[in-house]
Protein backbone atom coordinates (compact mmCIF):
# COMPACT_ATOMS: atom_id res chain seq x y z
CA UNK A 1 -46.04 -143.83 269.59
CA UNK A 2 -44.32 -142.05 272.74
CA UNK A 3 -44.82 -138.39 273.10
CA UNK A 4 -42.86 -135.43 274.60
CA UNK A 5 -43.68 -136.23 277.66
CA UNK A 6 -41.97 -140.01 277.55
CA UNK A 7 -38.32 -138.09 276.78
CA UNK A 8 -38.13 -136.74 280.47
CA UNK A 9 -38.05 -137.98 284.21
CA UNK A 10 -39.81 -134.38 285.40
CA UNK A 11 -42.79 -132.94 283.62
CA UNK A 12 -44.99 -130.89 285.28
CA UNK A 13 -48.22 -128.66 284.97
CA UNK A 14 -46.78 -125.02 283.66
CA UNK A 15 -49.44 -123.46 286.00
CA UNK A 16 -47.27 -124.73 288.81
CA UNK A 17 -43.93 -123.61 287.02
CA UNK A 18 -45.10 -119.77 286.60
CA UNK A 19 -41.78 -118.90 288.59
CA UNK A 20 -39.62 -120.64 286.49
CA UNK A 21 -41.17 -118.48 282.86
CA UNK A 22 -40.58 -114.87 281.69
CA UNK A 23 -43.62 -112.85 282.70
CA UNK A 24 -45.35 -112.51 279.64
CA UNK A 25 -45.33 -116.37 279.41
CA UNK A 26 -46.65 -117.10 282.81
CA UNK A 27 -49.23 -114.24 282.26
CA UNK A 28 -50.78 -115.81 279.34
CA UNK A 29 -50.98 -118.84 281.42
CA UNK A 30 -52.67 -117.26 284.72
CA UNK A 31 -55.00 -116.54 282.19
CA UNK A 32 -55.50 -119.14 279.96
CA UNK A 33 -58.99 -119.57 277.89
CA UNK A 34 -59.58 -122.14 275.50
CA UNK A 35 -61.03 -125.52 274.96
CA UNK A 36 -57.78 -127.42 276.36
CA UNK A 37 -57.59 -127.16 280.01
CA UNK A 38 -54.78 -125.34 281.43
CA UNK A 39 -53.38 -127.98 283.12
CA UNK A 40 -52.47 -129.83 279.92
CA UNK A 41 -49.83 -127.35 279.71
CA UNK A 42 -46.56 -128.78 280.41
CA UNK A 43 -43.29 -127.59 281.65
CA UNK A 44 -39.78 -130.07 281.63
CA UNK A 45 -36.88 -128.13 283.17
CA UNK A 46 -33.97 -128.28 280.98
CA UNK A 47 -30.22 -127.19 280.46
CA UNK A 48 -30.57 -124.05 278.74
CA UNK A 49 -26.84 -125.30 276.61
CA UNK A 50 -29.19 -127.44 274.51
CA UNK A 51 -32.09 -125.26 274.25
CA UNK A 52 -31.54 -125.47 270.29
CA UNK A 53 -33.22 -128.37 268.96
CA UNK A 54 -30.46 -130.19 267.24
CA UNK A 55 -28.55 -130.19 270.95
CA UNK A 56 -31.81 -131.05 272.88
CA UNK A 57 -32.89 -133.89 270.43
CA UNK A 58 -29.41 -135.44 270.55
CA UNK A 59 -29.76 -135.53 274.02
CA UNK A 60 -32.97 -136.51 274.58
CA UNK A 61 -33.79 -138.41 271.17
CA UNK A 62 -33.98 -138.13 267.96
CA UNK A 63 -37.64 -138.99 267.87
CA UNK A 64 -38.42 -135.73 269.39
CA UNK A 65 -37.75 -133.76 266.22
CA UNK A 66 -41.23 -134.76 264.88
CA UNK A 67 -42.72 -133.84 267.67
CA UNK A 68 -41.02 -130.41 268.38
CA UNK A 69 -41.99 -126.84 266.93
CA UNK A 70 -39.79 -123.75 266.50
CA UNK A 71 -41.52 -120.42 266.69
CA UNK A 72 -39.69 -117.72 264.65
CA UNK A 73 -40.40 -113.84 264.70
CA UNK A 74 -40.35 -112.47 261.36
CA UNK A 75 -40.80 -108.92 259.87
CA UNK A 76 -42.88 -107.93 257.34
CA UNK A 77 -42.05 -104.37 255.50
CA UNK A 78 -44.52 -102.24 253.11
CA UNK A 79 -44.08 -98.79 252.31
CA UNK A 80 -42.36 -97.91 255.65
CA UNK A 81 -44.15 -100.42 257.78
CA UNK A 82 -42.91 -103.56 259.46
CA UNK A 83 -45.32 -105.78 261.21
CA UNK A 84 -43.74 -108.49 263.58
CA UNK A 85 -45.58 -112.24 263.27
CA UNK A 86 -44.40 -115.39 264.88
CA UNK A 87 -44.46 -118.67 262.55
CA UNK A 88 -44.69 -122.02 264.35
CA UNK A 89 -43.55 -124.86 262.02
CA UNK A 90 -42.28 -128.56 263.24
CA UNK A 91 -38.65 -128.28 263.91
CA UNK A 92 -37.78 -130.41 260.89
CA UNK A 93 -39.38 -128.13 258.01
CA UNK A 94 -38.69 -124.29 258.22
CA UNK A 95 -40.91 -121.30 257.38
CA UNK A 96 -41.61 -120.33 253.99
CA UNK A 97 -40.57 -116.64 255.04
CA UNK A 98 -40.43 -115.02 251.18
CA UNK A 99 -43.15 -117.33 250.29
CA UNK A 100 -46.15 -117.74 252.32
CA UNK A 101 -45.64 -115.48 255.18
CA UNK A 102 -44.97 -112.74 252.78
CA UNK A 103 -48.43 -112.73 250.94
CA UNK A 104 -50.42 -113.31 254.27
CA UNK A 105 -48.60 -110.03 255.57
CA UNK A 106 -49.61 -108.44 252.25
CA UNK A 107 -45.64 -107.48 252.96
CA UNK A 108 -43.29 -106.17 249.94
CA UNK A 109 -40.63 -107.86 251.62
CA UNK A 110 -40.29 -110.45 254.58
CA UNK A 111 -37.42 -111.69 256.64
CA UNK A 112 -36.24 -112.95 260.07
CA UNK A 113 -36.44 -110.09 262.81
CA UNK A 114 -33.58 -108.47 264.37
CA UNK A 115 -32.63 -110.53 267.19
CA UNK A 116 -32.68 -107.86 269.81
CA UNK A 117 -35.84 -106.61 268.09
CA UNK A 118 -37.53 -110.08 268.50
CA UNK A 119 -36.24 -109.87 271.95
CA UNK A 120 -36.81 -106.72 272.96
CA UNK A 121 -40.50 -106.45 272.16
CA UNK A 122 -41.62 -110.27 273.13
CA UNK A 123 -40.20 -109.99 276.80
CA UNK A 124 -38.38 -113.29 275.73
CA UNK A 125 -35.23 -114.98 275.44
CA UNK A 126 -33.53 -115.88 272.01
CA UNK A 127 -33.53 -119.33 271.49
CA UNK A 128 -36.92 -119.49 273.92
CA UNK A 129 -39.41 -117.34 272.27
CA UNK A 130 -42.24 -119.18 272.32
CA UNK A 131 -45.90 -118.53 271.19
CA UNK A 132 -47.78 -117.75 274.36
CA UNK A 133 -47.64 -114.50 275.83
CA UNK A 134 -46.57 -113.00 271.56
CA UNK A 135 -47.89 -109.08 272.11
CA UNK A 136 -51.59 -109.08 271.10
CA UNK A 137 -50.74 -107.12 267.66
CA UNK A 138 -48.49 -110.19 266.20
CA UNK A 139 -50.23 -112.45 264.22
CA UNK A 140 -49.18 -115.74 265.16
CA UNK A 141 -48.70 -117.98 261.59
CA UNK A 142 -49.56 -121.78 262.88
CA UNK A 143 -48.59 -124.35 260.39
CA UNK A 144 -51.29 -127.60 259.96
CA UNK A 145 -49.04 -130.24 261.00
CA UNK A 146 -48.36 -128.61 264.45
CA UNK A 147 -52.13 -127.59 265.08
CA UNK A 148 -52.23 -131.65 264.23
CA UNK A 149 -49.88 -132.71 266.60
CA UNK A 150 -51.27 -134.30 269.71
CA UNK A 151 -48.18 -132.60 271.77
CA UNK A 152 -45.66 -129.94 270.69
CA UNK A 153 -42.16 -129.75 272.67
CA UNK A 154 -42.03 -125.80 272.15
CA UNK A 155 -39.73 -123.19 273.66
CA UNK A 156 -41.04 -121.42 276.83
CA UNK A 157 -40.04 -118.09 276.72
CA UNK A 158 -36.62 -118.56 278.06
CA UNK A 159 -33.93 -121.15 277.77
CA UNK A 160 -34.26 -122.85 280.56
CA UNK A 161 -37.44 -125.01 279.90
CA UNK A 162 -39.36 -126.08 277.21
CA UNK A 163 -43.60 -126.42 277.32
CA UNK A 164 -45.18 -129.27 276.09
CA UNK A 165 -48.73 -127.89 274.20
CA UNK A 166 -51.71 -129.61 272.44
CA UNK A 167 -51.32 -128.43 269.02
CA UNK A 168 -54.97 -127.39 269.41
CA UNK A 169 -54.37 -125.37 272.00
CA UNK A 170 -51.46 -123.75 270.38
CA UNK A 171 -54.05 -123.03 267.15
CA UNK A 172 -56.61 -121.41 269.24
CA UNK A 173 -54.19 -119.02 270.81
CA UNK A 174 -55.09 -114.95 270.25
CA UNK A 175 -54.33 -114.15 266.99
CA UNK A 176 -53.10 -117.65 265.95
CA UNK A 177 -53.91 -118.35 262.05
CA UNK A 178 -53.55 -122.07 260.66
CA UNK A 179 -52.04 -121.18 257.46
CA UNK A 180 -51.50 -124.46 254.74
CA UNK A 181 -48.24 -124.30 253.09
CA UNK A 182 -46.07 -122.37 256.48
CA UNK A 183 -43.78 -125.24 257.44
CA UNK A 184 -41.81 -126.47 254.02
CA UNK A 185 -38.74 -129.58 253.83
């Protein structure tokens, strides 16, 4: 079974890439803890015109769409309160927003974040947020299937570039949750 990493002629260690990420991205990877080495985190340079999966699969193949995640900010509201979260589901499912996400923010009411909110407060680029370097009071929602994933093609921060991740590594990032039931068909 190929992996992310078969799709591209230049993959290299992120840690070497730092100049090419936004800074809260290659802060989180200057300093990386876990139990997957740093170096297992990939960068592939790409054109940022097909840094939406449907473009980027079609160009690269569409085997890649089980193997990619999207990470989407979301806002919770109760009783004058929003929290922000970021869900990470496999690109072909989507995030189960009014469902799931909803009762885990004990949230009244859920929905996708402002874009310039989501933006704004991540450091990131639309259509490149990505889950490392999230601000340390987001929960990060992580479905199964992408903490199962040997690799996950994930944005990386901008969208330029995408990161190739153990899906372990992406479950044991701060504030990361594996939550059953996140990514639906």
């Amino acid at each position: 079974m190929p992996v992310p990493m078969d799709a591209f002629d230049d993959v290299r260690p992120a840690v070497r890439c730092l100049d090419l990420l936004p800074d809260p991205v290659a802060a989180a990877i200057r300093s990386w803890s876990g139990s997957v080495p740093v170096e297992e985190l990939r960068f592939v340079d790409t054109d940022p015109a097909v840094a939406d999966t449907a473009l980027l699969v079609d160009r690269y193949g569409p085997w890649l769409l089980e193997q990619s995640a999207n990470c989407v900010v979301v806002a919770g509201k109760r009783g004058g309160e929003t929290t922000l979260a970021a869900c990470l589901v496999l690109s072909h499912t989507r995030a189960d927003v009014n469902g799931v996400v909803r009762r885990h923010l004990g949230a009244r009411k859920a929905s996708f974040a402002p874009m310039g909110r989501a933006v704004g407060e991540s450091g990131m680029e639309y259509g490149g947020i990505t889950p490392i370097g999230l601000p340390a009071d987001w929960p990060l929602l992580v479905d199964p299937a992408v903490a199962d994933t040997p690799y996950a093609l994930i944005g990386s921060g901008s969208r330029r570039g995408k990161l190739i991740v153990p899906g372990k590594a992406l479950a044991e990032l701060p504030g990361a949750t594996v939550l059953e039931g996140l990514g639906v068909a």
